[in-house]
Protein backbone atom coordinates (compact mmCIF):
# COMPACT_ATOMS: atom_id res chain seq x y z
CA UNK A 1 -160.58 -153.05 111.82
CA UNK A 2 -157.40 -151.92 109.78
CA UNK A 3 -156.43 -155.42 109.73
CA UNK A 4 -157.33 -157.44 106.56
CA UNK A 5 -158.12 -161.07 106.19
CA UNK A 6 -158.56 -163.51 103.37
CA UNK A 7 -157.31 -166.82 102.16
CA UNK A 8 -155.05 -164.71 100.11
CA UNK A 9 -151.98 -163.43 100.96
CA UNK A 10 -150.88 -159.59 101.50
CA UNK A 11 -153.45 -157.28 100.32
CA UNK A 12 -157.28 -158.76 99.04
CA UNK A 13 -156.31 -156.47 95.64
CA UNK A 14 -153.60 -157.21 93.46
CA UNK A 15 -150.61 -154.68 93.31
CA UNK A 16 -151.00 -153.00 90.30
CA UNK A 17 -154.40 -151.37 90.05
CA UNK A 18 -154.67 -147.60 89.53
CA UNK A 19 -154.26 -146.07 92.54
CA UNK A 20 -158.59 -144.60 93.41
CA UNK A 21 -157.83 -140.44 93.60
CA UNK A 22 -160.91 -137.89 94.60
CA UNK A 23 -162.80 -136.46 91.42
CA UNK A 24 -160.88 -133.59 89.90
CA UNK A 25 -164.07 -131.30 91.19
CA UNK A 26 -163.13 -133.10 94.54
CA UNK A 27 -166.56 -133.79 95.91
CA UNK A 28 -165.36 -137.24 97.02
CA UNK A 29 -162.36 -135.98 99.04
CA UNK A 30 -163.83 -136.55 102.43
CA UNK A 31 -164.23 -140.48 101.67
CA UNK A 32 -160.95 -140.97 100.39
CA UNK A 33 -159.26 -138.80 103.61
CA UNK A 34 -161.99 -140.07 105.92
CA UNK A 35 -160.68 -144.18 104.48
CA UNK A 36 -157.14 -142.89 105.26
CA UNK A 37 -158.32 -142.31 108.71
CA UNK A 38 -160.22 -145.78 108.70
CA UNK A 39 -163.36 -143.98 109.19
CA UNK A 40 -166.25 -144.45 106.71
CA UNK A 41 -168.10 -141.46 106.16
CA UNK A 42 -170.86 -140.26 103.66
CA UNK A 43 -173.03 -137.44 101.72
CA UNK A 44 -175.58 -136.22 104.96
CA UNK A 45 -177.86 -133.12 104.02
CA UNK A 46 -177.53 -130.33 106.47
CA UNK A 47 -181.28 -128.70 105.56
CA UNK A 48 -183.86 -132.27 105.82
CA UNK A 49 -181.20 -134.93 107.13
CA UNK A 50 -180.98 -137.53 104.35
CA UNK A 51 -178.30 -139.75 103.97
CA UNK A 52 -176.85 -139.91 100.25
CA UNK A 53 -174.65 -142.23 98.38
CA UNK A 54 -172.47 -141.46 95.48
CA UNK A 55 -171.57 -138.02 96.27
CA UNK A 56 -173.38 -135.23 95.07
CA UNK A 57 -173.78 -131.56 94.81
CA UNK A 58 -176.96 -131.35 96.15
CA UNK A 59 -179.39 -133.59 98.23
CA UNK A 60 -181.51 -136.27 96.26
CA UNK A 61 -184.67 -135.66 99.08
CA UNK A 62 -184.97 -131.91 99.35
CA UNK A 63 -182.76 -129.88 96.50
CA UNK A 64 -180.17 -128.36 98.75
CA UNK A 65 -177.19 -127.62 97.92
CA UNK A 66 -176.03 -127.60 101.37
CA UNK A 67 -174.72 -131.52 101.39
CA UNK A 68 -171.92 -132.35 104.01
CA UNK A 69 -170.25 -135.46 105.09
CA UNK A 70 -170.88 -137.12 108.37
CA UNK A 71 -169.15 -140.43 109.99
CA UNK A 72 -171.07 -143.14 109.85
CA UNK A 73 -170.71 -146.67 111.69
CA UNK A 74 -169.15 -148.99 109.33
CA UNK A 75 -171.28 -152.22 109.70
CA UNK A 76 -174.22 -152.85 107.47
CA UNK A 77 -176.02 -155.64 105.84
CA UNK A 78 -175.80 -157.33 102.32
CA UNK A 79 -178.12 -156.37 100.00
CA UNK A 80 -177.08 -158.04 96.65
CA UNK A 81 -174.08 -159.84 95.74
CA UNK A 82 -171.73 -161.25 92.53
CA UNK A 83 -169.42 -163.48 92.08
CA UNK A 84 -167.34 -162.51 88.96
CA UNK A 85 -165.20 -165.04 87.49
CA UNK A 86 -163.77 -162.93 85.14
CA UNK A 87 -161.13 -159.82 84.87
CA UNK A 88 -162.60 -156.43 85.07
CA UNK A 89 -159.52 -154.91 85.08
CA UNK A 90 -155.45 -156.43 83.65
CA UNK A 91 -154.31 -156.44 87.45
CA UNK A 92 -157.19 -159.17 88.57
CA UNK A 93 -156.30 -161.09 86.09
CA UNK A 94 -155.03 -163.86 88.83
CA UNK A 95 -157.68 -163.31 91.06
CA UNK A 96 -161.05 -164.80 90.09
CA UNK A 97 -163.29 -165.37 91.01
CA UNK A 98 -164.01 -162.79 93.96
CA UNK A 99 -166.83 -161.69 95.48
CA UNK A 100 -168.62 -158.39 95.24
CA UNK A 101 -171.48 -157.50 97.63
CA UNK A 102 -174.00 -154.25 97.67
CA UNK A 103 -174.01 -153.31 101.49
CA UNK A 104 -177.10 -151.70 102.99
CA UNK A 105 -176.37 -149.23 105.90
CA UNK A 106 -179.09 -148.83 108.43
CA UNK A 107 -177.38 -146.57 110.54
CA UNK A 108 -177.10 -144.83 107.57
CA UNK A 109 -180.35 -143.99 106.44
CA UNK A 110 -180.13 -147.24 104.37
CA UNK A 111 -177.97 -146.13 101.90
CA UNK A 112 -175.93 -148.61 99.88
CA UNK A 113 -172.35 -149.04 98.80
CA UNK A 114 -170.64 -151.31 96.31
CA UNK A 115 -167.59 -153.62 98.04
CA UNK A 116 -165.36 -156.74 97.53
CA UNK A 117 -166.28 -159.35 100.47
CA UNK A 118 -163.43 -160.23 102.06
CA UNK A 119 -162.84 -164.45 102.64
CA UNK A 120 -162.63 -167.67 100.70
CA UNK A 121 -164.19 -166.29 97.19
CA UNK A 122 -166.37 -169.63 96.91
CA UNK A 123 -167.64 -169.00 100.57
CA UNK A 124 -171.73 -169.12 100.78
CA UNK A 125 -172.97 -165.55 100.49
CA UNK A 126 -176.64 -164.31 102.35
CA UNK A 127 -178.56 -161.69 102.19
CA UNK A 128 -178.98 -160.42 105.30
CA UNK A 129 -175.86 -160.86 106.64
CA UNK A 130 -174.25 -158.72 108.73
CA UNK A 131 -170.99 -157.10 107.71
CA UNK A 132 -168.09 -155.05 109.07
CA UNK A 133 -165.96 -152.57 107.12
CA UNK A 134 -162.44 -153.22 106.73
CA UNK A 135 -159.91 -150.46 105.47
CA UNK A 136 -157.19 -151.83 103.54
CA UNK A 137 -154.12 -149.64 103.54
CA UNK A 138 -152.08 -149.60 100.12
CA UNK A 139 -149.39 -147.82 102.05
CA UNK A 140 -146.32 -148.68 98.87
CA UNK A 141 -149.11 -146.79 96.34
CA UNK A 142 -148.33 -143.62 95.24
CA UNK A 143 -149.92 -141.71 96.29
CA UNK A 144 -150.50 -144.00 99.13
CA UNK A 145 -154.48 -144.89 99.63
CA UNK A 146 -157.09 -146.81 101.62
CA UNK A 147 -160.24 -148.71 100.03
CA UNK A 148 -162.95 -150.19 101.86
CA UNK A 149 -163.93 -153.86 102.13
CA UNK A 150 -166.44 -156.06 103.91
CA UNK A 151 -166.19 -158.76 106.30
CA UNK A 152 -168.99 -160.87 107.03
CA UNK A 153 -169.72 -159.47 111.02
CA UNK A 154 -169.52 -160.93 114.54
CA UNK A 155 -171.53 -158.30 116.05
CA UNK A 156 -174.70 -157.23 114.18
CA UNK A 157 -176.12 -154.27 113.19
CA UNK A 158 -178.92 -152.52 115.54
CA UNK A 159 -181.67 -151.62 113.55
């Protein structure tokens, strides 16, 4: 899956965007390290189980402060998607319109994470669809740094 693919050349994002580091209190470490690794992993609370996205210091469900981070299979479904046609940022200035898609994970405790969907930016999005993490390497960044993209998926998710 380290391999990224879009009617674009090199990477999907432009050179030139800050380089994403961990919060200075570090809570997000393990997704940044665990992206290096090209493995996906999330917020799981050790006391009642729930799954949580953004990271937090405590678990949304039951209180507890004991919150750890667990792998979790990087396929999900889309929830909600845009389309912007406009910069958010002085390094995508060239590269509008993209899309951005709000990816359910079932495996996950249906959790959901923001992402750029990788592909021709005009292709026809759906809800539903099945989709496939990709880790795109900025290897040249310094420091150097992975982010996480979709691709629509070839092999479902079980639900």
């Amino acid at each position: 899956m380290s391999d990224v693919t879009s009617d674009r050349p090199g990477p999907y994002l432009a050179p030139g965007l800050a380089a994403p580091r961990p919060a200075r209190d570090g809570l997000d470490g393990p997704y940044w390290s665990g992206a290096r690794e090209h493995v996906l992993r999330v917020q799981r609370c050790d006391d009642c189980g729930t799954f949580q996205w953004g990271p937090e210091w405590m678990c949304h469900h039951c209180m507890s402060f004991d919150v750890g981070w667990t792998q979790v299979e990087p396929r999900g479904t889309i929830y909600s998607w845009q389309r912007p046609h406009h910069p958010v940022h002085p390094a995508l200035n060239d590269q509008g319109p993209y899309l951005v898609v709000l990816v359910e994970l079932p495996h996950a405790g249906g959790i959901r994470m923001v992402g750029n969907l990788l592909g021709d930016p005009l292709q026809e999005v759906v809800i539903g669809a099945d989709v496939d993490a990709v880790f795109e390497d900025h290897d040249d960044a310094d420091p150097p740094f992975t982010l996480v993209q979709w691709r629509v998926g070839t092999g479902g998710v079980d639900r």
